[in-house]
Each structure stands twice: as C-alpha cells, then as structure tokens.
Protein backbone atom coordinates (compact mmCIF):
# COMPACT_ATOMS: atom_id res chain seq x y z
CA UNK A 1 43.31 40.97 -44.93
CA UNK A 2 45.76 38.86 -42.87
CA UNK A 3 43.19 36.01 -42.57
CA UNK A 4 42.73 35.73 -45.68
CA UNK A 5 47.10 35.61 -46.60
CA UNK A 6 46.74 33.46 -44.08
CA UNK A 7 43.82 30.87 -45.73
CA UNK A 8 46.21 31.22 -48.73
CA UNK A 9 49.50 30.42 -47.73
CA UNK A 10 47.37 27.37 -45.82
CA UNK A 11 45.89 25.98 -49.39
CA UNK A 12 48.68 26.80 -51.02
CA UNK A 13 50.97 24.40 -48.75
CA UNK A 14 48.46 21.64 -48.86
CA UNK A 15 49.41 21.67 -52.89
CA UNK A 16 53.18 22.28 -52.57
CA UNK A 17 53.11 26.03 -53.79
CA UNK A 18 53.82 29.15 -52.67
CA UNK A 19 53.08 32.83 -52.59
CA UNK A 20 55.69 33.46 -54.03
CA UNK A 21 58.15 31.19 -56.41
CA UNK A 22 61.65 32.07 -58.42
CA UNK A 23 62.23 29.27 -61.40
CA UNK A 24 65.65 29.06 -62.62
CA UNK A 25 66.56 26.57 -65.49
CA UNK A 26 66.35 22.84 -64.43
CA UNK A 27 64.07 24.22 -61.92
CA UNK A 28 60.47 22.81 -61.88
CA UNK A 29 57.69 24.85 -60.10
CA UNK A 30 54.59 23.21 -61.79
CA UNK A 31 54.63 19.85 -61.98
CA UNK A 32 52.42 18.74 -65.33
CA UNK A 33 51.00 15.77 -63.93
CA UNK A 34 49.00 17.93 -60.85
CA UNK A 35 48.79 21.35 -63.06
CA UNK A 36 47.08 22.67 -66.19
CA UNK A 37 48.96 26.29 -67.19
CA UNK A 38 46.93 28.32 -69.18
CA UNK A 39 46.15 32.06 -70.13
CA UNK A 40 43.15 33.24 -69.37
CA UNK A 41 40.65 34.42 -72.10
CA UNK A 42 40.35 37.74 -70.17
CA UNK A 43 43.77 38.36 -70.36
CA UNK A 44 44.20 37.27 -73.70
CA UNK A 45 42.41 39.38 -74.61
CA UNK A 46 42.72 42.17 -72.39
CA UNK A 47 44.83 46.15 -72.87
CA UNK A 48 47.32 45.24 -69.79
CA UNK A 49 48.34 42.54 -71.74
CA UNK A 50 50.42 44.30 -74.39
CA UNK A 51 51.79 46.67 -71.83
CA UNK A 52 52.95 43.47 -69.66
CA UNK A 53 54.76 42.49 -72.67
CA UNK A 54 57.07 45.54 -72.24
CA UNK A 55 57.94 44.87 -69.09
CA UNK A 56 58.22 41.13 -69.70
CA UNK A 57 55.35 40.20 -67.39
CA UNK A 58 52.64 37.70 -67.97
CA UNK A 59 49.34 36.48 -66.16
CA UNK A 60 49.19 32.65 -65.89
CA UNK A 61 46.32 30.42 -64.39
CA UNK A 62 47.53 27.04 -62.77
CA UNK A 63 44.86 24.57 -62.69
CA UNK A 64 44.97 21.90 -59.92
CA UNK A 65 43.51 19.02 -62.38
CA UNK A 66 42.25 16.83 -59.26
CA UNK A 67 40.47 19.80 -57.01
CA UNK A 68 39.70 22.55 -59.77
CA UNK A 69 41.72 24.98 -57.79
CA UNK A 70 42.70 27.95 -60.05
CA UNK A 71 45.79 30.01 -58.87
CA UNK A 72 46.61 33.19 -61.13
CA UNK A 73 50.07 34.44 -61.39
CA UNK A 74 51.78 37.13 -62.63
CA UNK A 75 55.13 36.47 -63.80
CA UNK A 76 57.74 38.68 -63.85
CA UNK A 77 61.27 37.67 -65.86
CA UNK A 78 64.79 39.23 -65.38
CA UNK A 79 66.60 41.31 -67.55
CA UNK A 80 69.02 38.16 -68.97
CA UNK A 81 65.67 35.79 -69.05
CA UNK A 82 67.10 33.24 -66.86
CA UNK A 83 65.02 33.60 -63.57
CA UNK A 84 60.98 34.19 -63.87
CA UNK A 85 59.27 35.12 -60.75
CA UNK A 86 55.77 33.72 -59.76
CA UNK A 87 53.47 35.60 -57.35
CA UNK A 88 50.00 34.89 -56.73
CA UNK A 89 47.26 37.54 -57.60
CA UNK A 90 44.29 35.04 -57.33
CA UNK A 91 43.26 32.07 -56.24
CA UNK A 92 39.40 30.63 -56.78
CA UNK A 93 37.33 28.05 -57.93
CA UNK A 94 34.46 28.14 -60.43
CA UNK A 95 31.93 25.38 -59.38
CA UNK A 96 29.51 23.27 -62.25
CA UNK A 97 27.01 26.07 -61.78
CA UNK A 98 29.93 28.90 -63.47
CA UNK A 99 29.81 30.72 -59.91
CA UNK A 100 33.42 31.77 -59.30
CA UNK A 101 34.43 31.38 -55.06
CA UNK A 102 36.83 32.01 -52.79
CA UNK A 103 37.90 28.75 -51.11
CA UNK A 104 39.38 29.59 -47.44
CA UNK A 105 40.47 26.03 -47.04
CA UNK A 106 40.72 22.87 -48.73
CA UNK A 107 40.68 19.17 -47.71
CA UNK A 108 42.82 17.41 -49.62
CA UNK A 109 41.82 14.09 -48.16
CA UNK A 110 37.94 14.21 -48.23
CA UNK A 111 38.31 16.01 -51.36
CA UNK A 112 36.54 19.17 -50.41
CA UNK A 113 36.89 23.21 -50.19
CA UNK A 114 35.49 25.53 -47.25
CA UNK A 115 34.11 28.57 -48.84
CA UNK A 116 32.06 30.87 -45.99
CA UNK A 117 29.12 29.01 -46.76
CA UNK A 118 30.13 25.94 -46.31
CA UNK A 119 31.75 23.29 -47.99
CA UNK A 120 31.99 22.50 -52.21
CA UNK A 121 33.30 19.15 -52.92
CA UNK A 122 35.71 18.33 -55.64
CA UNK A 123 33.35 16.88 -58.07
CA UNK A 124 31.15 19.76 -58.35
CA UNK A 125 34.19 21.85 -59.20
CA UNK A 126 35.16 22.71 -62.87
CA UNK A 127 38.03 21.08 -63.86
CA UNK A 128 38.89 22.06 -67.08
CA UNK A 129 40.30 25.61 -68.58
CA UNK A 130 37.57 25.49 -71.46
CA UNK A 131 35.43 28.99 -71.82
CA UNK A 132 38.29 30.56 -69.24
C-alpha cells in the first residue's frame, strides 16, 4: 500500500498536482491548457451520485491532454461554498486497446509510463474523455 502512495505522490509531482488540493477563489488548481475536467459516464450515471449531491461532493476526472493520464477526484465543498477540496481516489490510464492500467511511474521526458509490465508510451495512450 505505501509503494503504491508512494508511485502516486511521485507522478503526481512530475505534473504539478497533489494528493490532496484546497481551491479558494482566484486560486487555480487545473490549469486548462495541460487538463481536460470531465465527469465520468459511470458516475453520471451512477446512485452515489445523487447522494454526493447532499453532501456537496462530486467525482471529477482530470485528463493530462499530452500523456493520457486520468486522475479522479472527489471533491468535497464547505458549508459557505468558498473552498472545494480535491483528493485523489484514482489515477490510470486507458491505452488504444480500451485496457485500463495502473501507471507506477511516468517519464515525462521520453514520453512514457511504467506499468509492472513494462513500459506504454504516450502515443498509444487515449487521450480524449470520449466513451468515459
């Protein structure tokens, strides 16, 4: 379990997030140029979706356009509305093939992920949130 906190927090630096983020207005935590933010179909359409609504949570999916990294937060917003808190519950890939992996590492430079096989490069990763 700590490994793989670990192999997260070490992706998740290499693209300027965290495990855990607090936005507050004027505050930018994904930057629209390097993310996609969508809602996943499942959740969409999902029962834990109108309870979340109660409790003014949400399930998000940032989309690293250039490596097809998907990160899935839940969101959690304060009573007033002015601070929402990010914390990861997922973070995969889905390659060309649909086959959805657990990268333990990512080069940002060669433009690759290490999954426990091996290695997936960039270009046969899904980049797009269509059929999500």
């Amino acid at each position: 379990m700590k490994e793989n906190i670990n192999s997260q927090n070490l992706i998740l630096s290499k693209i300027k997030l965290q495990e855990e983020m607090i936005w507050k207005p004027g505050r930018v935590i994904f930057d629209e140029v390097i993310f996609q933010i969508y809602v996943s179909e499942e959740y969409k359409n999902s029962s834990r979706k109108d309870t979340d609504e109660v409790y003014r949570m949400s399930e998000i999916v940032a989309l690293h356009k250039i490596s097809g990294l998907r990160l899935v937060y839940v969101t959690t917003e304060d009573y007033y509305g002015d601070t929402v808190t990010y914390k990861l519950n997922d973070l995969f890939i889905i390659t060309l093939q649909q086959k959805k992996l657990k990268p333990i590492d990512m080069n940002t430079t060669k433009k690759y992920f290490i999954i426990l096989e091996g290695q997936i490069p960039f270009l046969s990763v899904k980049k797009d949130s269509k059929g999500d």
